[in-house]
Structure formats: C-alpha cells, structure tokens
C-alpha atoms as a PDB file:
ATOM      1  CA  UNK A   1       0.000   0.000   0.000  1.00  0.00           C
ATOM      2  CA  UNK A   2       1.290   3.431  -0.634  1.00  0.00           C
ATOM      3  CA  UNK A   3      -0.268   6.986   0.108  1.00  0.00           C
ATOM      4  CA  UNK A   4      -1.266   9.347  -1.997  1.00  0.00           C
ATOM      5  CA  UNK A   5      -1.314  13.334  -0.432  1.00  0.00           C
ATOM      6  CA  UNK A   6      -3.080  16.272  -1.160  1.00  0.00           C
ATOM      7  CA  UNK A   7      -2.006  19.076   0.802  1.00  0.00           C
ATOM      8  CA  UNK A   8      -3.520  22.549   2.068  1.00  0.00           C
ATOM      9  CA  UNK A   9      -6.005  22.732  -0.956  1.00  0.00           C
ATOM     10  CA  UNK A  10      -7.227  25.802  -1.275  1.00  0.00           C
ATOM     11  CA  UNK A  11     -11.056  26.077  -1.282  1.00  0.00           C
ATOM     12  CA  UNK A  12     -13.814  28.321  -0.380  1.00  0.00           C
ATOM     13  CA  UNK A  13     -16.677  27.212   1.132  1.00  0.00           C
ATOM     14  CA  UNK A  14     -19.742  28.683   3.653  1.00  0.00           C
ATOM     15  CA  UNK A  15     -19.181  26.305   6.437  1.00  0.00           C
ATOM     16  CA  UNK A  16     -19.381  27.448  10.259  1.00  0.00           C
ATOM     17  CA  UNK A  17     -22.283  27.870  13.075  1.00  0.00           C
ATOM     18  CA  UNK A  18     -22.386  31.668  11.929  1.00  0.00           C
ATOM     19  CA  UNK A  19     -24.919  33.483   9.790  1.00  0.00           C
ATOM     20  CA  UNK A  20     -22.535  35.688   8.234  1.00  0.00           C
ATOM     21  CA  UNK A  21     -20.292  32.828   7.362  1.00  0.00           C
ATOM     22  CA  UNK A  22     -23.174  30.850   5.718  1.00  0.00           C
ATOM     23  CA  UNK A  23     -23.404  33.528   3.717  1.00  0.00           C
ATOM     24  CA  UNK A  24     -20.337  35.318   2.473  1.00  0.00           C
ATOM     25  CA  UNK A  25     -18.314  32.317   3.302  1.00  0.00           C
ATOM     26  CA  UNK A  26     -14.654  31.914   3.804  1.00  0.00           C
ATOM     27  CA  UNK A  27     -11.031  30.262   2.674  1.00  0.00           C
ATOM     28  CA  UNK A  28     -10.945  26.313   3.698  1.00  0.00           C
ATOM     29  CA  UNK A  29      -7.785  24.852   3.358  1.00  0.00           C
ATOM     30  CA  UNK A  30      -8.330  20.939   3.531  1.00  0.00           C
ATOM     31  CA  UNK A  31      -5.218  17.696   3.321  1.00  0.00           C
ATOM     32  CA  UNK A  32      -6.490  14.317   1.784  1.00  0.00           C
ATOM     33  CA  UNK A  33      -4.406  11.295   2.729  1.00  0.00           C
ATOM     34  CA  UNK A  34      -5.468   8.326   0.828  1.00  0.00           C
ATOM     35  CA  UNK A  35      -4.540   5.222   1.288  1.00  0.00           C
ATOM     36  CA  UNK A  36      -3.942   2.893  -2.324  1.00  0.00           C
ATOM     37  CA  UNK A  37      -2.373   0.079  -3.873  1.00  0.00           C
ATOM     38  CA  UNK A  38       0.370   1.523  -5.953  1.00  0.00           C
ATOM     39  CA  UNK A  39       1.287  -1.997  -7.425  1.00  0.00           C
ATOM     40  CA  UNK A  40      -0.701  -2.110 -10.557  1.00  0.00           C
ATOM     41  CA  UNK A  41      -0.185   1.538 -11.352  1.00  0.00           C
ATOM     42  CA  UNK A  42       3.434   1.800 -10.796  1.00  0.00           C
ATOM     43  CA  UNK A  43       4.353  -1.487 -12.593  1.00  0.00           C
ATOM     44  CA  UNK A  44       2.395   0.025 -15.871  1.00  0.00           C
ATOM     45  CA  UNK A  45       3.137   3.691 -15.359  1.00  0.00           C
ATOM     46  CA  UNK A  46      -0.140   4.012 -16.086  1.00  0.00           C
ATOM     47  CA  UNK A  47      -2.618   6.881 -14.578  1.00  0.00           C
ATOM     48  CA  UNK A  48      -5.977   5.046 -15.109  1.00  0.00           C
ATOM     49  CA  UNK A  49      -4.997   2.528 -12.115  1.00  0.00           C
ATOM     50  CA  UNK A  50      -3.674   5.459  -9.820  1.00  0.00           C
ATOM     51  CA  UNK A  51      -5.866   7.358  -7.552  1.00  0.00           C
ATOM     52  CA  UNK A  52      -5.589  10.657 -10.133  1.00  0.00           C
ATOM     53  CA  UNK A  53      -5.277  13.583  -7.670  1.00  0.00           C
ATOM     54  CA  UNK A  54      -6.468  16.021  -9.819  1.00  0.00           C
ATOM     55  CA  UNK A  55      -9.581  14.733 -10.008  1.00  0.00           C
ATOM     56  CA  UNK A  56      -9.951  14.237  -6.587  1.00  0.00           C
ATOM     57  CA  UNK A  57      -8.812  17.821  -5.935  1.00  0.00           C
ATOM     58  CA  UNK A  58     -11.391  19.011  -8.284  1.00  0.00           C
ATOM     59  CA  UNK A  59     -14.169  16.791  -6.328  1.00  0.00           C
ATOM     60  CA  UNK A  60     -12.830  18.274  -2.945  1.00  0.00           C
ATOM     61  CA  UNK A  61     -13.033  21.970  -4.102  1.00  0.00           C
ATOM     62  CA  UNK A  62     -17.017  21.393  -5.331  1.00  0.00           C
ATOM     63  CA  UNK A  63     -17.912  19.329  -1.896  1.00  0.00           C
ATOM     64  CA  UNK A  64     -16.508  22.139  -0.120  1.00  0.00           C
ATOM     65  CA  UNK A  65     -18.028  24.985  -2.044  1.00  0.00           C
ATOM     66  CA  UNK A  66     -21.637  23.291  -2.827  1.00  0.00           C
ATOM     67  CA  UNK A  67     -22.356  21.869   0.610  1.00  0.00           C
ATOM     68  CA  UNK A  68     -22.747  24.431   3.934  1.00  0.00           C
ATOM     69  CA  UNK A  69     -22.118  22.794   7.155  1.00  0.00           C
ATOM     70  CA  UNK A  70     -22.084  24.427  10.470  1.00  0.00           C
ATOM     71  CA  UNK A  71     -19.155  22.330  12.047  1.00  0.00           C
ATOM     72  CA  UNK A  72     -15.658  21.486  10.071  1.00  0.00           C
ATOM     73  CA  UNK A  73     -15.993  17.641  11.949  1.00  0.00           C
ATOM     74  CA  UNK A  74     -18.892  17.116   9.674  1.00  0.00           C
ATOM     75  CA  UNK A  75     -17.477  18.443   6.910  1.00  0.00           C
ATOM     76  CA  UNK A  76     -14.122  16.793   7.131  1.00  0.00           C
ATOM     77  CA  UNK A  77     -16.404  13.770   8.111  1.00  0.00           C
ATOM     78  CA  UNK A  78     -19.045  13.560   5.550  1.00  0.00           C
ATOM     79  CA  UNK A  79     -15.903  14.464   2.992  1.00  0.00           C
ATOM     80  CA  UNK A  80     -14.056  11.395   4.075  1.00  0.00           C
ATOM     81  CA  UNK A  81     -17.227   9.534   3.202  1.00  0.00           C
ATOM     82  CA  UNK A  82     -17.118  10.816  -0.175  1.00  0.00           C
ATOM     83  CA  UNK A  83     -14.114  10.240  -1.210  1.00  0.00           C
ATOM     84  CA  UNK A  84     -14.167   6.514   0.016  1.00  0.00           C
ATOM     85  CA  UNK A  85     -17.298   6.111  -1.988  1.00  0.00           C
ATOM     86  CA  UNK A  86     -16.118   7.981  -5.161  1.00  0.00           C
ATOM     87  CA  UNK A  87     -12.454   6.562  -5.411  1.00  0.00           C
ATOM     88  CA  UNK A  88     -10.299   3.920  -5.178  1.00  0.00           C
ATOM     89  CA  UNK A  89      -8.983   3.887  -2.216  1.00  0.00           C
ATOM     90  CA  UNK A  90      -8.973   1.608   0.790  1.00  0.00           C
ATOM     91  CA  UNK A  91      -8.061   4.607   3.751  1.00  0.00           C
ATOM     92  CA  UNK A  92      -8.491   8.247   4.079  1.00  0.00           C
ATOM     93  CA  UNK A  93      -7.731  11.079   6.647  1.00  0.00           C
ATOM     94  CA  UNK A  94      -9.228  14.192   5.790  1.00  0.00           C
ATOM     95  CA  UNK A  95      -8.194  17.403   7.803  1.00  0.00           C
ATOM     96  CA  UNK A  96      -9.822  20.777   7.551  1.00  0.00           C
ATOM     97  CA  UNK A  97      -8.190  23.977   8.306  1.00  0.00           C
ATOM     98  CA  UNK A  98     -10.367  27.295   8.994  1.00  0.00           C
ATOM     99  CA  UNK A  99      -7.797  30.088   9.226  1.00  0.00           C
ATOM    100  CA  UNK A 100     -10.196  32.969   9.142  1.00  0.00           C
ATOM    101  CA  UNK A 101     -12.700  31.303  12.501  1.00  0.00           C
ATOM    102  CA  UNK A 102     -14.171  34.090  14.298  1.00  0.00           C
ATOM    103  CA  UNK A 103     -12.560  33.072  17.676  1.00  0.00           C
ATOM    104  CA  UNK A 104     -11.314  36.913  18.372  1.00  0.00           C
ATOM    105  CA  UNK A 105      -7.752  35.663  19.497  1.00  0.00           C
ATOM    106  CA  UNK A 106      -4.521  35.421  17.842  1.00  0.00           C
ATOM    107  CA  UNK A 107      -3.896  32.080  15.730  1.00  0.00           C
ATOM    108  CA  UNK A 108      -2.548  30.460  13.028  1.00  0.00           C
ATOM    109  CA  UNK A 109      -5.881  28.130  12.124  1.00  0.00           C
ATOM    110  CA  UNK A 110      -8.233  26.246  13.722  1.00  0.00           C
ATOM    111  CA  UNK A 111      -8.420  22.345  12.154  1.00  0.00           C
ATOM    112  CA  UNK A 112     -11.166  19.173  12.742  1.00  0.00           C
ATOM    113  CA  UNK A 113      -9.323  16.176  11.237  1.00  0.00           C
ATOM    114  CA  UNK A 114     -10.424  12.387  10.698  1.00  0.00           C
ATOM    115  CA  UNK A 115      -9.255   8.955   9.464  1.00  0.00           C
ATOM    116  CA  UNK A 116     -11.883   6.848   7.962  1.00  0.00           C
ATOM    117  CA  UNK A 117     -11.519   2.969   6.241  1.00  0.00           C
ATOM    118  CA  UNK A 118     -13.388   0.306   4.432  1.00  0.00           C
ATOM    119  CA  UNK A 119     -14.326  -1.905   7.146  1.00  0.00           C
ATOM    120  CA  UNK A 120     -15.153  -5.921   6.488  1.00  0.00           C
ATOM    121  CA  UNK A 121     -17.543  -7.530   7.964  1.00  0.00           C
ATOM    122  CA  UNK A 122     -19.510 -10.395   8.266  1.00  0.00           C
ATOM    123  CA  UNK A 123     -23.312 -11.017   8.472  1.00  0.00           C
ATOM    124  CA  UNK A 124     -25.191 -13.907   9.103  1.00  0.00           C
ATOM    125  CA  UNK A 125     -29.019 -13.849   7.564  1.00  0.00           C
ATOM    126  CA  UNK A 126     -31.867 -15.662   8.243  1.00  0.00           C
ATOM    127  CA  UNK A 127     -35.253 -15.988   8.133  1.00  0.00           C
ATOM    128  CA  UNK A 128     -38.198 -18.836   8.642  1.00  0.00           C
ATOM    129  CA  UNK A 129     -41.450 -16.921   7.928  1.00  0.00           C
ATOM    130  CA  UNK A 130     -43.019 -16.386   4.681  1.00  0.00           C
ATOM    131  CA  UNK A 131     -41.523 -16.450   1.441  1.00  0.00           C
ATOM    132  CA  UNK A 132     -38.268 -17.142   3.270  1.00  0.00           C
ATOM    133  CA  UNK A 133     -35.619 -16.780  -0.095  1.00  0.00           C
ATOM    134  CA  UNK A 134     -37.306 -13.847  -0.984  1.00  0.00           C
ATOM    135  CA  UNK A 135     -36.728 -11.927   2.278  1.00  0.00           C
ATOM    136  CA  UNK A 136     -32.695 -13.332   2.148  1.00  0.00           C
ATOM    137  CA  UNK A 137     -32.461 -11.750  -1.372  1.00  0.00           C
ATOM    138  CA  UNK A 138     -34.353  -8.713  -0.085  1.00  0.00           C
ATOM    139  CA  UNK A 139     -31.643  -8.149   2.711  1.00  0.00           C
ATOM    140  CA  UNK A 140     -28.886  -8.973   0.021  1.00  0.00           C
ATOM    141  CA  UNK A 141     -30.230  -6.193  -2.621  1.00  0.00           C
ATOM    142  CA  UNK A 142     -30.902  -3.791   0.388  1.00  0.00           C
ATOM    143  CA  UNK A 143     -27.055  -4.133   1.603  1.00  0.00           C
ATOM    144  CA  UNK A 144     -26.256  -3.772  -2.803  1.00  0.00           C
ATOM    145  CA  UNK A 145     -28.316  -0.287  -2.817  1.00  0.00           C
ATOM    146  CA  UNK A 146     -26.382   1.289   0.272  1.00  0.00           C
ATOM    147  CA  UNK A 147     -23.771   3.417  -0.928  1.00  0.00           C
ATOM    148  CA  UNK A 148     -21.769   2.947   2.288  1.00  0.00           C
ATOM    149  CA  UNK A 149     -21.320  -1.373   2.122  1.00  0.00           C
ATOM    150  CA  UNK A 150     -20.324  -3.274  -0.854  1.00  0.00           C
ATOM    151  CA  UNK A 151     -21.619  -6.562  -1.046  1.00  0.00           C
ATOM    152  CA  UNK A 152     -18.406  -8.914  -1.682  1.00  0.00           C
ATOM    153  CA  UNK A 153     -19.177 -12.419  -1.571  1.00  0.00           C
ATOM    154  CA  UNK A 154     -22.220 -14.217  -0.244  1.00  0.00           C
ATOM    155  CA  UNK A 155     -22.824 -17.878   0.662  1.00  0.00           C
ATOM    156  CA  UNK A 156     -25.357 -20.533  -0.831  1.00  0.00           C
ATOM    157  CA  UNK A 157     -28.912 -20.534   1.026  1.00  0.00           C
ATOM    158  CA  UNK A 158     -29.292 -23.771   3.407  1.00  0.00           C
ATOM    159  CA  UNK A 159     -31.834 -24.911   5.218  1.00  0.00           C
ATOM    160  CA  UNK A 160     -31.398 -25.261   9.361  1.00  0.00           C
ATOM    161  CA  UNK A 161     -33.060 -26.549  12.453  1.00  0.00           C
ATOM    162  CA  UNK A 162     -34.498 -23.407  14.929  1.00  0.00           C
ATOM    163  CA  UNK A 163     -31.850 -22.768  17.153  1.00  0.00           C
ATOM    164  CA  UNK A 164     -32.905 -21.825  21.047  1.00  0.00           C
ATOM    165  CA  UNK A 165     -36.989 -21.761  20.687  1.00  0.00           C
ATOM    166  CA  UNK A 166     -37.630 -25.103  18.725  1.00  0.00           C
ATOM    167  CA  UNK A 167     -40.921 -25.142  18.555  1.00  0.00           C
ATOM    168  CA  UNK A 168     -40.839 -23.596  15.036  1.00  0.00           C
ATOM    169  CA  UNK A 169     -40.672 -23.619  11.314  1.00  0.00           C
ATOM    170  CA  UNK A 170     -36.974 -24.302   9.396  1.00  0.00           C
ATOM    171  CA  UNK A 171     -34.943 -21.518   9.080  1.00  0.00           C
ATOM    172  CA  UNK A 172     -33.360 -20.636   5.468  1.00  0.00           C
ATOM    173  CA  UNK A 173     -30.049 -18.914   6.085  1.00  0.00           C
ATOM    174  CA  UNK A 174     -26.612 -17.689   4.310  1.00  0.00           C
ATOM    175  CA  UNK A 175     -23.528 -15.227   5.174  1.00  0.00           C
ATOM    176  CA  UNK A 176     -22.015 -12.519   2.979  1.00  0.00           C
ATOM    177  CA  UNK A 177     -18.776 -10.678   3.641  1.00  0.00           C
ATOM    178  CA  UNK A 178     -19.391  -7.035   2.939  1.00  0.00           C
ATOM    179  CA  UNK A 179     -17.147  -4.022   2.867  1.00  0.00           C
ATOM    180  CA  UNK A 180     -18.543  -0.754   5.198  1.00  0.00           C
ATOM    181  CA  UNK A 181     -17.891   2.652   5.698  1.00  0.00           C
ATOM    182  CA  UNK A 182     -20.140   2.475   8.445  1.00  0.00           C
ATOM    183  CA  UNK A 183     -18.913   1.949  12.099  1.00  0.00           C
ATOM    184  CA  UNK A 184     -20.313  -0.964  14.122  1.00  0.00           C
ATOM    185  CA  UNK A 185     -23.202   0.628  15.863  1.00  0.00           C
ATOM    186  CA  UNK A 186     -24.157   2.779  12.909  1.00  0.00           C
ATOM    187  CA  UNK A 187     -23.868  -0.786  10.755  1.00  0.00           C
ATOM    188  CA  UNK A 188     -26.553  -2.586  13.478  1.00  0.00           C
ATOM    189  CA  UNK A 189     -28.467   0.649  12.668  1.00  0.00           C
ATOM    190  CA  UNK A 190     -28.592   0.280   8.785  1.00  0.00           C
ATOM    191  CA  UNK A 191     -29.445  -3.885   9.144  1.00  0.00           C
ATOM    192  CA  UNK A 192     -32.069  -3.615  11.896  1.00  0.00           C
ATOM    193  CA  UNK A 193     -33.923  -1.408   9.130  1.00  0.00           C
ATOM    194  CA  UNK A 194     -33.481  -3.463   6.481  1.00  0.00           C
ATOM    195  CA  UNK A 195     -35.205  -5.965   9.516  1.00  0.00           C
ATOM    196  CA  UNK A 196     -38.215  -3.233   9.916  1.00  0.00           C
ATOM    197  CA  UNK A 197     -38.330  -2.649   6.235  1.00  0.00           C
ATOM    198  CA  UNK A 198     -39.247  -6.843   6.015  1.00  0.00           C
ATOM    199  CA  UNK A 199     -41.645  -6.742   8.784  1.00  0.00           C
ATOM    200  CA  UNK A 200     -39.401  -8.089  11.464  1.00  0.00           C
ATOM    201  CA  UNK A 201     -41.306  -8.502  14.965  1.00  0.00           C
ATOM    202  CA  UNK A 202     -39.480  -9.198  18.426  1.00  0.00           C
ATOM    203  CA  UNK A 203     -41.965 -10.884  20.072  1.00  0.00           C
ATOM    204  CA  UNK A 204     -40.333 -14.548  20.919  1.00  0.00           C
ATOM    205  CA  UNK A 205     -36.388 -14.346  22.132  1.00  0.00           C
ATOM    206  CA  UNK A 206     -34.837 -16.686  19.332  1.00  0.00           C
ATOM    207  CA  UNK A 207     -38.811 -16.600  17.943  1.00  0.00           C
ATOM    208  CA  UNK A 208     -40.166 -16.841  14.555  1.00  0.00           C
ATOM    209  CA  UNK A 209     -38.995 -13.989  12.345  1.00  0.00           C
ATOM    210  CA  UNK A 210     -39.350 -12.796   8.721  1.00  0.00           C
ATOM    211  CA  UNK A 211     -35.975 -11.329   8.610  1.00  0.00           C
ATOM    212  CA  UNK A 212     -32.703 -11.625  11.091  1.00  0.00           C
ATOM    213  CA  UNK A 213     -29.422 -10.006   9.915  1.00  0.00           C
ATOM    214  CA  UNK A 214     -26.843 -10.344  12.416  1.00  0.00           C
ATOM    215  CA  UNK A 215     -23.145  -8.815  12.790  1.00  0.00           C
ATOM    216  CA  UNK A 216     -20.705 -11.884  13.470  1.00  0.00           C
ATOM    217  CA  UNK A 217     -17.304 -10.231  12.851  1.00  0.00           C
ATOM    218  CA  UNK A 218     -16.004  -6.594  11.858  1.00  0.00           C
ATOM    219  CA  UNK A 219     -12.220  -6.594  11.109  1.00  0.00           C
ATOM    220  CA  UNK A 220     -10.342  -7.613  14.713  1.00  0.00           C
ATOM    221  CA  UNK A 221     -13.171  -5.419  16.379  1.00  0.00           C
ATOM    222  CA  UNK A 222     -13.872  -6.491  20.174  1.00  0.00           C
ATOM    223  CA  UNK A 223     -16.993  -4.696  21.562  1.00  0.00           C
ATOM    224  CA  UNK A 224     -19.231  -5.100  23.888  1.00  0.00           C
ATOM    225  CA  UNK A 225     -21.742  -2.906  25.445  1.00  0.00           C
ATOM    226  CA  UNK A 226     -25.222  -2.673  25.836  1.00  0.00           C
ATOM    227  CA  UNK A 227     -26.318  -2.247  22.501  1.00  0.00           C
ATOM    228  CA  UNK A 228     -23.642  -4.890  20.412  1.00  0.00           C
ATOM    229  CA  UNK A 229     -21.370  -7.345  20.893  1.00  0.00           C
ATOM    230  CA  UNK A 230     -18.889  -8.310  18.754  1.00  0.00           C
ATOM    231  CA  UNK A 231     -17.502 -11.256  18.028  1.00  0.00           C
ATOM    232  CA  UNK A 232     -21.373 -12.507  18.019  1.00  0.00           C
ATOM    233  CA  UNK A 233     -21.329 -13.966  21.647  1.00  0.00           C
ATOM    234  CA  UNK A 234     -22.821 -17.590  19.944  1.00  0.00           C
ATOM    235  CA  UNK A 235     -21.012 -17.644  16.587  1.00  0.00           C
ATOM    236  CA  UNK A 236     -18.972 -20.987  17.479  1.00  0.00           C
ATOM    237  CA  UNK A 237     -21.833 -22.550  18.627  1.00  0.00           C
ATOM    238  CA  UNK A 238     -24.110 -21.747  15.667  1.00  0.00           C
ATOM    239  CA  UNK A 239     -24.166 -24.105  12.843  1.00  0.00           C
ATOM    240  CA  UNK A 240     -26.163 -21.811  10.977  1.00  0.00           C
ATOM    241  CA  UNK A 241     -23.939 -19.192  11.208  1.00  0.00           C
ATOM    242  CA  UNK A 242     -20.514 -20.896  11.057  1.00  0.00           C
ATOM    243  CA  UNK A 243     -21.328 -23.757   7.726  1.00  0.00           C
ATOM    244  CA  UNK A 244     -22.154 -20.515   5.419  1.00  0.00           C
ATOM    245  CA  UNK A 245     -19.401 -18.529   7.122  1.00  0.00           C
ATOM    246  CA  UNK A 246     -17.052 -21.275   6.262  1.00  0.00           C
ATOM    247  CA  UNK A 247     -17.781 -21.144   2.379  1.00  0.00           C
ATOM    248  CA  UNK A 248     -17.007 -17.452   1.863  1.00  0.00           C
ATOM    249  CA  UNK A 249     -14.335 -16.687   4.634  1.00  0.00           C
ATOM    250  CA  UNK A 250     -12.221 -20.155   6.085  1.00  0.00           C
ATOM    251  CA  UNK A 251     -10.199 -18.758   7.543  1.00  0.00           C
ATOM    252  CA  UNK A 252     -11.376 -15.087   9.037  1.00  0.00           C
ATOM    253  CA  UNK A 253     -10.540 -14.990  12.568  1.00  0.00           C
ATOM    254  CA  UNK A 254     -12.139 -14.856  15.742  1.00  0.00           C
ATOM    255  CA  UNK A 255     -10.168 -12.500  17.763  1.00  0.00           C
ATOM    256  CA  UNK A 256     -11.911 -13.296  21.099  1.00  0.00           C
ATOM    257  CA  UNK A 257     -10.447 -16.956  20.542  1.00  0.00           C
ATOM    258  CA  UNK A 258      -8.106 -16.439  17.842  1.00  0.00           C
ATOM    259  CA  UNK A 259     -10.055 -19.487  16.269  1.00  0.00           C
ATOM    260  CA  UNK A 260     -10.648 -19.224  12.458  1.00  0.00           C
ATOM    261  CA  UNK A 261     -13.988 -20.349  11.163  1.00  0.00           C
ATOM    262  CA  UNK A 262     -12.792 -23.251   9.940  1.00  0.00           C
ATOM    263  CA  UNK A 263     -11.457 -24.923  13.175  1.00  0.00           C
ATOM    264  CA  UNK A 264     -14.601 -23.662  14.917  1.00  0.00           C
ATOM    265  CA  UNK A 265     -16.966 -25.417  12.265  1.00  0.00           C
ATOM    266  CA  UNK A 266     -15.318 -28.713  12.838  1.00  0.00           C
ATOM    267  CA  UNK A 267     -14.993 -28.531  16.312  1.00  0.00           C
ATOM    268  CA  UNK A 268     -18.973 -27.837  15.834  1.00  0.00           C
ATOM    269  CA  UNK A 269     -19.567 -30.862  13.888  1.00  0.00           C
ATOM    270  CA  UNK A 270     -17.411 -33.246  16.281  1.00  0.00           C
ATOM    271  CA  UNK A 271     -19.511 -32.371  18.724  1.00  0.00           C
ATOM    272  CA  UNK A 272     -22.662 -32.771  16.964  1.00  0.00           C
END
C-alpha cells in the first residue's frame, strides 16, 4: 500500500455555526491522505490505475463549495465519506483547516481532522417466515443499494433446524462478507432497518422472524456494550452461522479466541 497526499487545498466554502459565514463564506484549506495500492499503477506507469489527484482535488473543491455545514468535523467527516465512496482507495484522513474562525484571538488556524476505512464484515441472515428466499435476497439487494457497504461475496442458502426456541418452522439462512464505511453501531443501525423494512417482529427471544441479519465479525473489532457485541457472543456454537461462514471466509478470525472459522466449524460438527 502506498499513500497518496493532497495538501492545504485551497477552497472556499460557507461552512461554520455563523450566519454571516453561511453567507459570504470563507477560505478552507483541507489535506487528503489516501490510502492505495500503488502496485498495478506503478508497474504500468499508467494513470488510469492510480488514484488521479487532480480529479480528486477538483471533487474536494465542489464538496466544499456546494455543501454548507455548520461544524468542520462534519465536513471533514461527511468528505471522508465521499471520497471513500467515489475513489479507489482503501483509507483516508481528511483534515480541515479554517484560518479565518471568528474566535477573536490570535492564531494560526483552527483544524477538525479524521481517518476513515473500508471496514469488512460479516453477516449472518436468516429468516423462517413467509416467502423465506425472498426476504434473504431482499436483505442482500438492500445491503447492494447502500452506498456505504459493498456486497463482496455471499454464501449458498441452506436450510437449518431453529436454534434456542424449537418449537418452530426451518430456518433458510446464508452469510455474505461485505465491505462498510459504516462503524459498528451505525452498521446494526442500517441492518435492523433493512429488519423493519421486512416486517421483522421481536416478540419470541430466538422466535419466529421474517428477517434476522446479524453482525458476526467486523475486522479484529472487540466490543461489547449494551447495545452490540462483537464477536457474536454464539457464533462458534451456531451451525447456521458458522457452515455458510465457512464457504465465503475459512479462515477469518475470531479475535476473542483467535479461532478461524474453519477450526470452529469442525470442532462444531465433532460435537454434533
């Protein structure tokens, strides 16, 4: 990986909590590190597999002008965004200077900087009510249509006992890997509406559902608090989860028990 810079760009823009500057506006100056694979490019010499920074200096300069945001974090954080989603890279830290913020003291600039990635992660989904293929592919094409994930790989469809509350129809399940500009919690956000959007009702723990799309790994990511937990808490001991898992991603890791899928699916199935 290499890193390509752009450096105290020059733009104009009517960002700040002020009327006056979301009106006559002021100079931004904003630094782009970007994160790349120079292989390809520098093996060719050739600038259609480089990140080409004057086209991302040109897309900086129009953000900055055409968008008005009251606080630089957003802008330096919904600018990061951007320029994950528009170019090819895999990393980017975006910092934005304001050297003209009314602060009525003596200084150089003021700056809001940020480092954002493409995440991967892993999702198990499910589902036992209804048309249950149709609600898998629903989830699938609803991950596809989100700017912020790309949809990498995803499993075959199998069929599964209910785990927990058997007293229940056959689930239909599958995994996809997915790359996310989204962090964790705002990732649970985006699948548990894709859930609502499928008419997904909590009314049994481990119940009947149309639609369940669970987070089972993100990078090396340990968390736990009250809202998500990740490594999912059950992954080794769901067969559900870890057969699909195993078709797509062998050998991602578990850094709770720095187990890889694969061990964990056979120890699953030599204890079945």
């Amino acid at each position: 990986m290499g890193k390509v810079i752009i450096e105290s760009l020059d733009c104009f823009g009517r960002h700040g909590v002020l009327k006056e500057e979301n009106t006559l506006g002021q100079r931004f100056f904003v630094t782009c590190i970007m994160d790349t694979d120079f292989e390809s490019a520098a093996e060719n010499d050739d600038i259609t597999k480089a990140v080409n920074y004057a086209e991302v200096s040109k897309f900086i300069t129009l953000y900055v002008r055409n968008n008005i945001f009251r606080l630089i974090e957003t802008l330096a954080s919904r600018l990061a965004d951007e320029i994950l989603i528009n170019f090819n890279v895999s990393a980017v830290t975006v910092k934005i200077e304001k050297p003209s913020a009314p602060v009525g003291l003596p200084l150089k600039t003021v700056a809001a900087q940020i480092t954002k990635k493409w995440s991967k992660a892993y999702l198990s989904i499910g589902s036992n009510l209804g048309d249950k293929k149709a609600y898998l592919d629903f989830a699938i094409s609803s991950l596809k249509e989100d700017k912020n994930i790309r949809v990498t790989k995803v499993s075959s469809y199998i069929e599964t006992e209910p785990y927990g509350y058997t007293e229940q129809d056959e689930f239909l399940n599958c995994c996809t890997e997915i790359e996310t500009i989204y962090s964790p919690h705002n990732l649970l956000k985006t699948v548990n509406s894709i859930e609502m959007s499928a008419d997904r009702k909590r009314e049994i723990h481990w119940g009947p559902r149309t639609l369940d799309i669970d987070i089972v790994l993100c990078d090396n990511i340990i968390l736990n608090d009250t809202k998500l937990t990740i490594p999912h808490i059950d992954m080794e001991n769901r067969f559900f989860v870890l057969k699909p898992l195993c078709e797509i991603a062998p050998y991602a890791i578990n850094p709770v028990n720095n187990r890889s899928v694969k061990q964990m699916y056979a120890d699953l199935k030599n204890s079945i």
